[in-house]
N, C-alpha and C. Protein backbone atom coordinates (compact mmCIF):
# COMPACT_ATOMS: atom_id res chain seq x y z
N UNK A 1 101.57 -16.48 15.07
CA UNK A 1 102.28 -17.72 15.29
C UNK A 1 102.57 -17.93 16.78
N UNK A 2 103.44 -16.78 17.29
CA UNK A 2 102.90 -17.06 19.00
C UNK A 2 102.43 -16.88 19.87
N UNK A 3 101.19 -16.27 19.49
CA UNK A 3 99.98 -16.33 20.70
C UNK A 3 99.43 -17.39 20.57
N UNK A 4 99.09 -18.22 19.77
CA UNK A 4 98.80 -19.84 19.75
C UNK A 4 99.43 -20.67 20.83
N UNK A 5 101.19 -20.14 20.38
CA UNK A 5 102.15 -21.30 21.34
C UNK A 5 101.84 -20.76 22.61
N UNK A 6 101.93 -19.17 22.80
CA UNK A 6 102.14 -18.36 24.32
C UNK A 6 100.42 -18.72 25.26
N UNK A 7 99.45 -19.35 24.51
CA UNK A 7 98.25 -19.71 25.33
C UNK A 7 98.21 -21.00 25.59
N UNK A 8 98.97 -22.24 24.88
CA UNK A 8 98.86 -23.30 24.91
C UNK A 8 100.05 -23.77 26.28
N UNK A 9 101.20 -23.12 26.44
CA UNK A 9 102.28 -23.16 27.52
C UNK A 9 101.85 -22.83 28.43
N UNK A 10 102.95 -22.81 29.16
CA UNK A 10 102.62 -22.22 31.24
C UNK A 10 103.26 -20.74 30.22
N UNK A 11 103.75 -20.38 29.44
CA UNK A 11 104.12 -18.92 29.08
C UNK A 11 103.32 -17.76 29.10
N UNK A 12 103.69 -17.05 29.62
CA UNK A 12 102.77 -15.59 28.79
C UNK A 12 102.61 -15.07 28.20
N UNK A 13 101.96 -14.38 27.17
CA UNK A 13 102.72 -13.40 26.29
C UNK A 13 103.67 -12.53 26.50
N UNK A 14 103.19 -12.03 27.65
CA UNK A 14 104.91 -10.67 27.95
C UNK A 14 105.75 -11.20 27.71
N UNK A 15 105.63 -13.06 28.77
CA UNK A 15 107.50 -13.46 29.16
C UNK A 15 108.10 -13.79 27.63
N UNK A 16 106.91 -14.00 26.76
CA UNK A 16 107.39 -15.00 25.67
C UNK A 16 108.41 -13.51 24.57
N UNK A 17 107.54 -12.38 24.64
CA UNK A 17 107.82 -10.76 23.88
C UNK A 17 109.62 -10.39 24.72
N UNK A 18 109.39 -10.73 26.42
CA UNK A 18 110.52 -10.78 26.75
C UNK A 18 111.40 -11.53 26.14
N UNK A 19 111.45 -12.96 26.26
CA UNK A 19 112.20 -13.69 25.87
C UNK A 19 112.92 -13.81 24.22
N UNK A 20 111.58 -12.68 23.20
CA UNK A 20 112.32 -12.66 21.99
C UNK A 20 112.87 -11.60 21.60
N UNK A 21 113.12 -10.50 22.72
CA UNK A 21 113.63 -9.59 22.76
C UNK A 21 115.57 -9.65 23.15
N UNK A 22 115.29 -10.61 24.15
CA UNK A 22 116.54 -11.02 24.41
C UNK A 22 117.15 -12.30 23.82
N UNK A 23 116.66 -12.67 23.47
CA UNK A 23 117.48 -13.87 22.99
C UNK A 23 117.13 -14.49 21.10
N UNK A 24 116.40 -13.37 20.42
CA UNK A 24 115.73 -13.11 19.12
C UNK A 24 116.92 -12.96 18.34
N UNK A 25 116.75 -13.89 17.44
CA UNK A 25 117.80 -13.57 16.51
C UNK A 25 119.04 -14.72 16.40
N UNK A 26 119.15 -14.84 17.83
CA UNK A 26 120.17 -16.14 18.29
C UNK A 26 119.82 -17.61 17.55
N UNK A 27 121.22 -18.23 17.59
CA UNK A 27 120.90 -19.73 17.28
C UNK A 27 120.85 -20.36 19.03
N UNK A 28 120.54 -21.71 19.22
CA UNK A 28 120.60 -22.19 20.27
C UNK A 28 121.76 -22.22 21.47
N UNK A 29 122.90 -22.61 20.54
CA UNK A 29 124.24 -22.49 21.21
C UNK A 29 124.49 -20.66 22.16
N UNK A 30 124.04 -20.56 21.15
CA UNK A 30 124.26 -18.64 21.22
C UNK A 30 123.41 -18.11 22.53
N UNK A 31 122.44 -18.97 22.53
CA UNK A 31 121.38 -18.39 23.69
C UNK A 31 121.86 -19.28 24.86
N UNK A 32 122.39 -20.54 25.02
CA UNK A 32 122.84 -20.99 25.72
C UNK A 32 124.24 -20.64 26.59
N UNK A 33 125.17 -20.13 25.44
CA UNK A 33 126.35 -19.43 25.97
C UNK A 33 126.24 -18.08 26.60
N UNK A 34 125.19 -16.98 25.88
CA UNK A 34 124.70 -16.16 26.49
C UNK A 34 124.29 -16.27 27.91
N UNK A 35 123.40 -17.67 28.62
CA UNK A 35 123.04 -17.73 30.04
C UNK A 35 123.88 -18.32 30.43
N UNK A 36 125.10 -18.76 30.13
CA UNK A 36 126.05 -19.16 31.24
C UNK A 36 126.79 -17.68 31.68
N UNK A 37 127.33 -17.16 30.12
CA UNK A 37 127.73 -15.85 30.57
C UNK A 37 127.07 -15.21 31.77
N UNK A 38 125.53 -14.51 31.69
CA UNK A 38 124.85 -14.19 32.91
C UNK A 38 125.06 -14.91 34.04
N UNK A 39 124.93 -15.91 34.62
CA UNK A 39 125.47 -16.85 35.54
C UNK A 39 126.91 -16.34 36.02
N UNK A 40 127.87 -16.55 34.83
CA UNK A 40 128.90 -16.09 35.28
C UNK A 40 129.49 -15.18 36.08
N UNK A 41 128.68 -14.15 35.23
CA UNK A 41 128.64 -12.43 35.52
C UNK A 41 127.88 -12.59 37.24
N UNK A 42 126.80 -12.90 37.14
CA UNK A 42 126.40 -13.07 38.68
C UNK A 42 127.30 -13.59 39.67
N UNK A 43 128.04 -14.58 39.48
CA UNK A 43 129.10 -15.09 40.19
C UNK A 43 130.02 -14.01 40.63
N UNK A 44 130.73 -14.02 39.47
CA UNK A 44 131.78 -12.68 40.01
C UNK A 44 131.41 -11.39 40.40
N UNK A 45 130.10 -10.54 40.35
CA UNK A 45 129.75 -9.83 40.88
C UNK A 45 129.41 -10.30 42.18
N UNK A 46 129.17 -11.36 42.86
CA UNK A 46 128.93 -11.87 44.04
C UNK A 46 130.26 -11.92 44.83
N UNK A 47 131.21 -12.52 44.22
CA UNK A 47 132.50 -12.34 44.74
C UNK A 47 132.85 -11.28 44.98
N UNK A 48 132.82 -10.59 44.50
CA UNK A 48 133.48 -8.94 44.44
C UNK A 48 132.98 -8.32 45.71
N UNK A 49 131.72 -8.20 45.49
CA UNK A 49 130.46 -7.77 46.85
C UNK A 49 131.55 -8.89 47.86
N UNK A 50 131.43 -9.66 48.08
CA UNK A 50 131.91 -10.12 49.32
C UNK A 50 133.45 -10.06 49.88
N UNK A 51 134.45 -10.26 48.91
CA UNK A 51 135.86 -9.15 48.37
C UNK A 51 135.74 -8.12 49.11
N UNK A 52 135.01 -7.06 48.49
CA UNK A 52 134.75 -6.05 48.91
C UNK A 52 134.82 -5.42 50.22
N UNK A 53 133.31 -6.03 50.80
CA UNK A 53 133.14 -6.14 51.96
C UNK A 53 133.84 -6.41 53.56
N UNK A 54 134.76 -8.02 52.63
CA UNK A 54 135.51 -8.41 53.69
C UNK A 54 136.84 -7.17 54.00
N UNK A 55 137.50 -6.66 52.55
CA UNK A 55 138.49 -5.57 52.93
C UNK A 55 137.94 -4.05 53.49
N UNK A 56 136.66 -4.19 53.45
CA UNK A 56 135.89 -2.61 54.25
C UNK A 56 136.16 -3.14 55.77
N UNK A 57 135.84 -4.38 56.01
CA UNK A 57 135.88 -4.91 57.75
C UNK A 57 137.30 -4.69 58.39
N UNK A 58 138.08 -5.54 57.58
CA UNK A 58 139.56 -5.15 57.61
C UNK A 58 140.37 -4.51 57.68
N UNK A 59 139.39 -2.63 57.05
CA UNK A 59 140.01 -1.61 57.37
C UNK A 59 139.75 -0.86 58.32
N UNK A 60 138.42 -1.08 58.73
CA UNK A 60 138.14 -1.03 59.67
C UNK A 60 138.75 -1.42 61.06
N UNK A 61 139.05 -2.70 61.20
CA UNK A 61 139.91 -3.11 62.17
C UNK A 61 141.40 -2.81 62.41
N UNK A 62 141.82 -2.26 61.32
CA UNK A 62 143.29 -1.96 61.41
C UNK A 62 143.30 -0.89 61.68
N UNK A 63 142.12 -0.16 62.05
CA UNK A 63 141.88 1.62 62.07
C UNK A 63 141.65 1.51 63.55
N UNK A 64 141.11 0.66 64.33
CA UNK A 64 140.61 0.22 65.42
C UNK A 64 141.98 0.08 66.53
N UNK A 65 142.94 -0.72 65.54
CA UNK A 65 144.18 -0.90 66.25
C UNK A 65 145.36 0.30 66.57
């Protein structure tokens, strides 16, 4: 059933084996809330890293003083 769809798309087979690996099983909503979550998660791991960072500089400078 989808190597038909996975040759007829810009898809591949891997991405398509990927894609029902992760998101298999799900209804739509479910796979949708799932990639905001990821998004999310990227966000605040981005914050943090830069959080982070800025209080490593900071201790730095107060070590300086």
């Amino acid at each position: 059933m989808f190597q038909g769809y996975a040759v007829d798309t810009v898809f591949g087979q891997s991405t398509l084996y990927k894609w029902r690996s992760k998101y298999g099983g799900m209804e739509v909503y479910d796979a949708r809330r799932f990639k905001e979550l990821e998004e999310e998660n990227l966000r605040l791991k981005q914050m943090y890293a830069d959080l982070s960072l800025k209080n490593r500089l900071q201790e730095e400078i107060i070590k300086k003083l």
